[in-house]
PDB file of N, CA and C in Angstrom:
ATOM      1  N   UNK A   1    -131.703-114.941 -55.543  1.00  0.00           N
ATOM      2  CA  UNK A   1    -131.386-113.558 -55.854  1.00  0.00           C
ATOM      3  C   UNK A   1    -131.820-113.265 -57.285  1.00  0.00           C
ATOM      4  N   UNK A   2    -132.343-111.836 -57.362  1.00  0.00           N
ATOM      5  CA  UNK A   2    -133.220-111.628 -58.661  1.00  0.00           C
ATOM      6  C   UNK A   2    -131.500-111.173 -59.574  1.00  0.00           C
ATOM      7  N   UNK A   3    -131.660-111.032 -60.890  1.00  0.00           N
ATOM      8  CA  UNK A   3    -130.568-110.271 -61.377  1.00  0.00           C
ATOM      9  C   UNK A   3    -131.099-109.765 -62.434  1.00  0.00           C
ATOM     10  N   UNK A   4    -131.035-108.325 -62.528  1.00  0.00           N
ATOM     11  CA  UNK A   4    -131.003-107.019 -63.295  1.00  0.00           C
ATOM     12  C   UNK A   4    -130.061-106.088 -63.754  1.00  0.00           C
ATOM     13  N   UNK A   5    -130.246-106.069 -65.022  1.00  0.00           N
ATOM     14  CA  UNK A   5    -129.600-104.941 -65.845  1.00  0.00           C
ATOM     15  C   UNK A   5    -130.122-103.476 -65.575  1.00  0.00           C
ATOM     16  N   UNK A   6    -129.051-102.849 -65.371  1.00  0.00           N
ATOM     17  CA  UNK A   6    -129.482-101.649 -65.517  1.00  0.00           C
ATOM     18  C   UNK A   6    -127.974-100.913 -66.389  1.00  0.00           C
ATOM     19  N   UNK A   7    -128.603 -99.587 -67.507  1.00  0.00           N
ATOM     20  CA  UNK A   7    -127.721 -99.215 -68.593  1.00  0.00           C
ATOM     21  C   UNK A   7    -126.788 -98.308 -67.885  1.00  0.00           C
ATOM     22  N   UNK A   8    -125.867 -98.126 -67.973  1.00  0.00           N
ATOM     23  CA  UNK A   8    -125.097 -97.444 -67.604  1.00  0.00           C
ATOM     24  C   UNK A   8    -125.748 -95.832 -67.370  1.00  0.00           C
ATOM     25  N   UNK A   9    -126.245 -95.013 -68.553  1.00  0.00           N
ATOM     26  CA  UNK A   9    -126.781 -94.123 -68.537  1.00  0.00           C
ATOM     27  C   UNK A   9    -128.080 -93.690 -67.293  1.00  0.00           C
ATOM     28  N   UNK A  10    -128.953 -95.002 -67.235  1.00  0.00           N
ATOM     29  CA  UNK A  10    -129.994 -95.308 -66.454  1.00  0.00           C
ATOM     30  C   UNK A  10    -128.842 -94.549 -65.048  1.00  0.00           C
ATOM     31  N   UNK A  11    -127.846 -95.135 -64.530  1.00  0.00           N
ATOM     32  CA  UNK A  11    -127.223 -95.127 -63.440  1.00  0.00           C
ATOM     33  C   UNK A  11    -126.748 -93.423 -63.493  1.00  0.00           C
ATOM     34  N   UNK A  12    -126.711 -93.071 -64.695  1.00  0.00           N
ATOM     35  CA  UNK A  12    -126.039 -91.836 -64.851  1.00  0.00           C
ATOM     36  C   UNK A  12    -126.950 -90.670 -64.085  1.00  0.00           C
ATOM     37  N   UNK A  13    -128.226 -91.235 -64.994  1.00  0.00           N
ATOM     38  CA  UNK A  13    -129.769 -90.112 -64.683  1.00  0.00           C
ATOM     39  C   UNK A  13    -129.790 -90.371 -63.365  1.00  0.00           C
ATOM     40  N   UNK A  14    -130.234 -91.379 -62.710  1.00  0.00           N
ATOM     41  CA  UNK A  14    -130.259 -91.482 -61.348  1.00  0.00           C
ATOM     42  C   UNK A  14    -129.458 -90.580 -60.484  1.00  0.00           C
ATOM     43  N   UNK A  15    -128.036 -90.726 -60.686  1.00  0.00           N
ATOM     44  CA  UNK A  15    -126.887 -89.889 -59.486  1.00  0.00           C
ATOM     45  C   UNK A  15    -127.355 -88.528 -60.316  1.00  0.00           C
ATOM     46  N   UNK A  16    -127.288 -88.093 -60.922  1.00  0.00           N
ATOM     47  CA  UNK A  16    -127.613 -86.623 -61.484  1.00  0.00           C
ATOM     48  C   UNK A  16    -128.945 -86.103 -60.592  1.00  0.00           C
ATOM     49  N   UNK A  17    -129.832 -86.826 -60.936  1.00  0.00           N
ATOM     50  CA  UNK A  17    -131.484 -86.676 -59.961  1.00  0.00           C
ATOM     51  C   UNK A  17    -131.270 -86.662 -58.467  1.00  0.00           C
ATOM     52  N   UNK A  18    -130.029 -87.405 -57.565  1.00  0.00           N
ATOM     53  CA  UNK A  18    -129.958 -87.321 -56.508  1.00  0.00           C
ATOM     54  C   UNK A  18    -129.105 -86.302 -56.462  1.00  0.00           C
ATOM     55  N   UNK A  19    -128.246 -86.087 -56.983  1.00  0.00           N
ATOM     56  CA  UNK A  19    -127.467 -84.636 -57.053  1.00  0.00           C
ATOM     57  C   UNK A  19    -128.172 -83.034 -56.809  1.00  0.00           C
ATOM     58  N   UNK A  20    -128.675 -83.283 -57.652  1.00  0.00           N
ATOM     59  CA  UNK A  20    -130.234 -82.211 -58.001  1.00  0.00           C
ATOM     60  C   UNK A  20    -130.876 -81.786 -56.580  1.00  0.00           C
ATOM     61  N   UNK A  21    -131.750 -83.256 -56.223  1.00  0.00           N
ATOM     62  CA  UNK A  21    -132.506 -83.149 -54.652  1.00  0.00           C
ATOM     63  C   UNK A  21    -131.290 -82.849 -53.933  1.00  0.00           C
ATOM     64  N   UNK A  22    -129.756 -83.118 -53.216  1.00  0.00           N
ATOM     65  CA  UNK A  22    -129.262 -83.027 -52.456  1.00  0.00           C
ATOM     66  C   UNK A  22    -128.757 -81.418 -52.409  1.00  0.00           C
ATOM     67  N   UNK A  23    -128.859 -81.066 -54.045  1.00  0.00           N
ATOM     68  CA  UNK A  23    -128.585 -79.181 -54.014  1.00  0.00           C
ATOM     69  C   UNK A  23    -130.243 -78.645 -53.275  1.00  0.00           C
ATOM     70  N   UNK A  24    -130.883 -78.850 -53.407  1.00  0.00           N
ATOM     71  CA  UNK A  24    -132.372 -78.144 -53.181  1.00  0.00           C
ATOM     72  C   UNK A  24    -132.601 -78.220 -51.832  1.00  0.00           C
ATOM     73  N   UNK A  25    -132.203 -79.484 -51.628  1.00  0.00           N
ATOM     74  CA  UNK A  25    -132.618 -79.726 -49.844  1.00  0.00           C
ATOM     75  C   UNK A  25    -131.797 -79.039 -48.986  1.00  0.00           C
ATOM     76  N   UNK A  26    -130.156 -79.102 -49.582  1.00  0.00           N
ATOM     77  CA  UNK A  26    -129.088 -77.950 -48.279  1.00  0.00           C
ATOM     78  C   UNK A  26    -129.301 -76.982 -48.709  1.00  0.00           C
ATOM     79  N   UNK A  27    -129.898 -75.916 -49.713  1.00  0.00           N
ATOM     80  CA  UNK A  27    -130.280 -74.981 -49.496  1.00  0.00           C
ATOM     81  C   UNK A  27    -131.167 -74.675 -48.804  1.00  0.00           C
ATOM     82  N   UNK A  28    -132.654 -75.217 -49.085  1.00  0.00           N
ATOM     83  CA  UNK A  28    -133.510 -74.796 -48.115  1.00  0.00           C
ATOM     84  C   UNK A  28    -133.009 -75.460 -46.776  1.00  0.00           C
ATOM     85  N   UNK A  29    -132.221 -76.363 -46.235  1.00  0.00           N
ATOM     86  CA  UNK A  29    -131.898 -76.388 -44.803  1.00  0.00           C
ATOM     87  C   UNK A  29    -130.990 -75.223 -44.607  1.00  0.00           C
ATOM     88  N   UNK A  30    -130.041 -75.184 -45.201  1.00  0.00           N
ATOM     89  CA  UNK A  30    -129.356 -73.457 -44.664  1.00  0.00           C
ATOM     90  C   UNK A  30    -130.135 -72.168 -44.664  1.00  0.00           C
ATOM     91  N   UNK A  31    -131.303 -72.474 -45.612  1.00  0.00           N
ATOM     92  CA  UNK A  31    -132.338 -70.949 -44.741  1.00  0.00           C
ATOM     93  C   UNK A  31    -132.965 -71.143 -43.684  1.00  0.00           C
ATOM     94  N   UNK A  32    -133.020 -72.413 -43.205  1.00  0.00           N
ATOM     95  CA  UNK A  32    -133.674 -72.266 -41.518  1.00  0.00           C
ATOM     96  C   UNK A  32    -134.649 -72.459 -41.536  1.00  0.00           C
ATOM     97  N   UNK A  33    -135.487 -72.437 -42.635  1.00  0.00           N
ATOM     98  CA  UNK A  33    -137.399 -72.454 -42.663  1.00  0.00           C
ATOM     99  C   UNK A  33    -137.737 -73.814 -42.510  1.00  0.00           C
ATOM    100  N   UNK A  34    -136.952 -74.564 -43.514  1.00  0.00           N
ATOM    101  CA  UNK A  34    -137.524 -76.193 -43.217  1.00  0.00           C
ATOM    102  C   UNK A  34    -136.600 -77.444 -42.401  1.00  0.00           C
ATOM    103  N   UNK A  35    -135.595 -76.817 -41.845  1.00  0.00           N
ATOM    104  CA  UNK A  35    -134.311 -77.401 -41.659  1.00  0.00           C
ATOM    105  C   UNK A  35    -134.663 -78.992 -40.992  1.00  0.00           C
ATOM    106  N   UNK A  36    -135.788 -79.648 -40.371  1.00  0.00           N
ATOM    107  CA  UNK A  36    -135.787 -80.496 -39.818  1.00  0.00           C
ATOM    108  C   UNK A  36    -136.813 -81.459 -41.118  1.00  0.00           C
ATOM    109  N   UNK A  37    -137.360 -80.811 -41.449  1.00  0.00           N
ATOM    110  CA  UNK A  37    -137.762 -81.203 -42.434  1.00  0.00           C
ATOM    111  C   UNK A  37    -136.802 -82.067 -43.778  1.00  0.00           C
ATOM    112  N   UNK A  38    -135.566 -80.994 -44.225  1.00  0.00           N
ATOM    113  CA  UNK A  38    -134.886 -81.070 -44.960  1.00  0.00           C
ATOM    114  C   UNK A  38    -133.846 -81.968 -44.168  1.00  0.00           C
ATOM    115  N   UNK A  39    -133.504 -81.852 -43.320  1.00  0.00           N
ATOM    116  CA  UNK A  39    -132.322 -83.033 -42.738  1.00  0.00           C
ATOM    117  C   UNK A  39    -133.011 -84.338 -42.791  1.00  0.00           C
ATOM    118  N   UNK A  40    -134.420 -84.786 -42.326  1.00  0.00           N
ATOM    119  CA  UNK A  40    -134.813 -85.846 -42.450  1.00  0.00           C
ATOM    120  C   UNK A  40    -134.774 -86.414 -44.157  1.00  0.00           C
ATOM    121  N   UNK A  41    -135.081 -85.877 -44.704  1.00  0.00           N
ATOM    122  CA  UNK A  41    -134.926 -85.989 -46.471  1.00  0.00           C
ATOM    123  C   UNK A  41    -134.044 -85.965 -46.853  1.00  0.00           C
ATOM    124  N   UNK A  42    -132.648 -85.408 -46.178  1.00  0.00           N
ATOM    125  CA  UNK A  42    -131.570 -85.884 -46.702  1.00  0.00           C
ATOM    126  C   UNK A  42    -131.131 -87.209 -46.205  1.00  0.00           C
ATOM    127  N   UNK A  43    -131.470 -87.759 -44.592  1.00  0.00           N
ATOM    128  CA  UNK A  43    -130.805 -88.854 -44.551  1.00  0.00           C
ATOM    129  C   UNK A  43    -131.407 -89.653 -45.227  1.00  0.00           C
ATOM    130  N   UNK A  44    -132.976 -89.788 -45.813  1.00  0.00           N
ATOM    131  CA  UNK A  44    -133.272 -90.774 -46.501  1.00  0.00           C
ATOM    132  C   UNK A  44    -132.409 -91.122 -47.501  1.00  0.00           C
ATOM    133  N   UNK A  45    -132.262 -89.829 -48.766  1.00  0.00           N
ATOM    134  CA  UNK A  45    -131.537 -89.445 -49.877  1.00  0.00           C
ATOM    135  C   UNK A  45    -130.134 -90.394 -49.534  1.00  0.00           C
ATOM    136  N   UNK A  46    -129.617 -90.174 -48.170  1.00  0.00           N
ATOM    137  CA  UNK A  46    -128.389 -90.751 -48.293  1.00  0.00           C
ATOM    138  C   UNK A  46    -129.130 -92.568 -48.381  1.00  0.00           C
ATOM    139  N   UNK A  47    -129.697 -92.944 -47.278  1.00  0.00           N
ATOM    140  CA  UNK A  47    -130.224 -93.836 -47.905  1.00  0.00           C
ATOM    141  C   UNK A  47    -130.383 -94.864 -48.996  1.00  0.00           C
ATOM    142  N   UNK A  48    -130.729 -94.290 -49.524  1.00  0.00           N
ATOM    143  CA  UNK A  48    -130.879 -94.628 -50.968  1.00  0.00           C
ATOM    144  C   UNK A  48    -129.942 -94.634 -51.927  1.00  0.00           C
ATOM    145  N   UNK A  49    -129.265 -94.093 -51.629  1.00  0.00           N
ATOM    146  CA  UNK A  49    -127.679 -93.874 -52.757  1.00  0.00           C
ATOM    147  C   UNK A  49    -126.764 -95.140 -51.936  1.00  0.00           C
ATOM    148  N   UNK A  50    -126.682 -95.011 -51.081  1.00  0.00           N
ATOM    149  CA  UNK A  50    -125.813 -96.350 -50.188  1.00  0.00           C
ATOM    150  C   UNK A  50    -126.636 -97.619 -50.341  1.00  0.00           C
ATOM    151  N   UNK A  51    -127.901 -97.912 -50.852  1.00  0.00           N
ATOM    152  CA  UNK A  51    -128.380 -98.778 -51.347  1.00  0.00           C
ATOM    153  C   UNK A  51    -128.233 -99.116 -52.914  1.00  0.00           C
ATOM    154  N   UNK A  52    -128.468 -98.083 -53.564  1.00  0.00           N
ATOM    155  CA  UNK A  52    -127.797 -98.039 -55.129  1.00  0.00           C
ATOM    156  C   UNK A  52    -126.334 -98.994 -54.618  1.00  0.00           C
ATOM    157  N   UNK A  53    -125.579 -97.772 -54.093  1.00  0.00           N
ATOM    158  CA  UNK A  53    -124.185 -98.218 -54.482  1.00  0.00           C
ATOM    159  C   UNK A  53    -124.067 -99.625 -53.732  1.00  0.00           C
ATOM    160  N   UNK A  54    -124.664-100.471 -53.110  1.00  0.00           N
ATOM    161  CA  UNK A  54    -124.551-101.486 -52.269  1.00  0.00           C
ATOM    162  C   UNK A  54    -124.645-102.592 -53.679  1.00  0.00           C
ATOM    163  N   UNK A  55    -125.686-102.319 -54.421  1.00  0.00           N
ATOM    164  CA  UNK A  55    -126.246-103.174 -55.157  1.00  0.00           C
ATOM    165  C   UNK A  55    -125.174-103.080 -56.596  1.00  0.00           C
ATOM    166  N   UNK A  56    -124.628-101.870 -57.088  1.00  0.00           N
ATOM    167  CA  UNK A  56    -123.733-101.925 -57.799  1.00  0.00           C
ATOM    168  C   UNK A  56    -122.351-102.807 -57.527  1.00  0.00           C
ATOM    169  N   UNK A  57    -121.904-102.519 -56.565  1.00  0.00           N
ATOM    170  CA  UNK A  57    -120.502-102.945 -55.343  1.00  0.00           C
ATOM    171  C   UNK A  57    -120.964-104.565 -55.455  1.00  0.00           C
ATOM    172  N   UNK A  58    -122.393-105.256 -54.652  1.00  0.00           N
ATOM    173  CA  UNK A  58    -122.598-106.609 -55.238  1.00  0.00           C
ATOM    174  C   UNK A  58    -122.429-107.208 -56.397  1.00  0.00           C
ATOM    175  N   UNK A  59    -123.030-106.165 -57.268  1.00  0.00           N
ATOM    176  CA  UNK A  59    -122.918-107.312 -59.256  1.00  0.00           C
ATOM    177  C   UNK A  59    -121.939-106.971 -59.586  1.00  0.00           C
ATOM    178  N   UNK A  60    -120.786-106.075 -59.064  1.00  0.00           N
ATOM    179  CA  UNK A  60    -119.456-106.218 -59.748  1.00  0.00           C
ATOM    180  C   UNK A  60    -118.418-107.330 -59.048  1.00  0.00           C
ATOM    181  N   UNK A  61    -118.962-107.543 -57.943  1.00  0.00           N
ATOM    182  CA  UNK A  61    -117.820-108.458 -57.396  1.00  0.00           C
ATOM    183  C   UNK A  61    -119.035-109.637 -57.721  1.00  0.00           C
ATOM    184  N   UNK A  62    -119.695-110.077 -57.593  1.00  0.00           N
ATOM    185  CA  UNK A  62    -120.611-111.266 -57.330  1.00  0.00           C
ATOM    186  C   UNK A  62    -119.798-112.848 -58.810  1.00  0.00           C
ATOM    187  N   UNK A  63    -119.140-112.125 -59.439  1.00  0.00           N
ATOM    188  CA  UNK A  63    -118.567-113.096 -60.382  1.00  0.00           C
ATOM    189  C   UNK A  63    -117.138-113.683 -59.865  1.00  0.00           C
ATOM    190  N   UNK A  64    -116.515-113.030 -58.771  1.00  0.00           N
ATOM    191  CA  UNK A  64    -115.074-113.327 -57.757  1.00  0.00           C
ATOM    192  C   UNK A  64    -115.337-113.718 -56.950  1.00  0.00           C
ATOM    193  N   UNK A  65    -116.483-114.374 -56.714  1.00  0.00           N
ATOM    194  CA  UNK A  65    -116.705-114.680 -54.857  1.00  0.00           C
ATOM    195  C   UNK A  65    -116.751-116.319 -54.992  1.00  0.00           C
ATOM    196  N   UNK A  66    -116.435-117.060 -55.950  1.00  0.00           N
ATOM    197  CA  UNK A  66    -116.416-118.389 -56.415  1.00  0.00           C
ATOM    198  C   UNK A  66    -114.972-118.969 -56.355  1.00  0.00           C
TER     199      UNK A  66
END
């Protein structure tokens, strides 16, 4: 297993940036124009944040599992 730092802030910008895309995308899915479009891009989005948080949730416990 690789192990990486990442700054707190780094983690900050990130959820802010997915915050951002997740406002842009349910709007344009509630106008109807791109809605299949935009649902597929959100489940990625979720995706990816449940992978963040998977990997956070690991290096905080990974020092108790001994």
């Amino acid at each position: 297993m690789k192990i990486r730092e990442v700054e707190y802030d780094t983690l900050v910008d990130w959820e802010s940036r997915l915050d951002t895309a997740y406002r842009i995308l349910e709007g344009q899915r509630q106008s109807g124009v791109w809605t299949l479009v935009c649902d597929e891009a959100l489940r990625e989005l979720n995706a990816v944040r449940s992978e963040i948080d998977r990997e956070i949730v690991d290096s905080v416990e990974e020092p108790f599992r001994d």
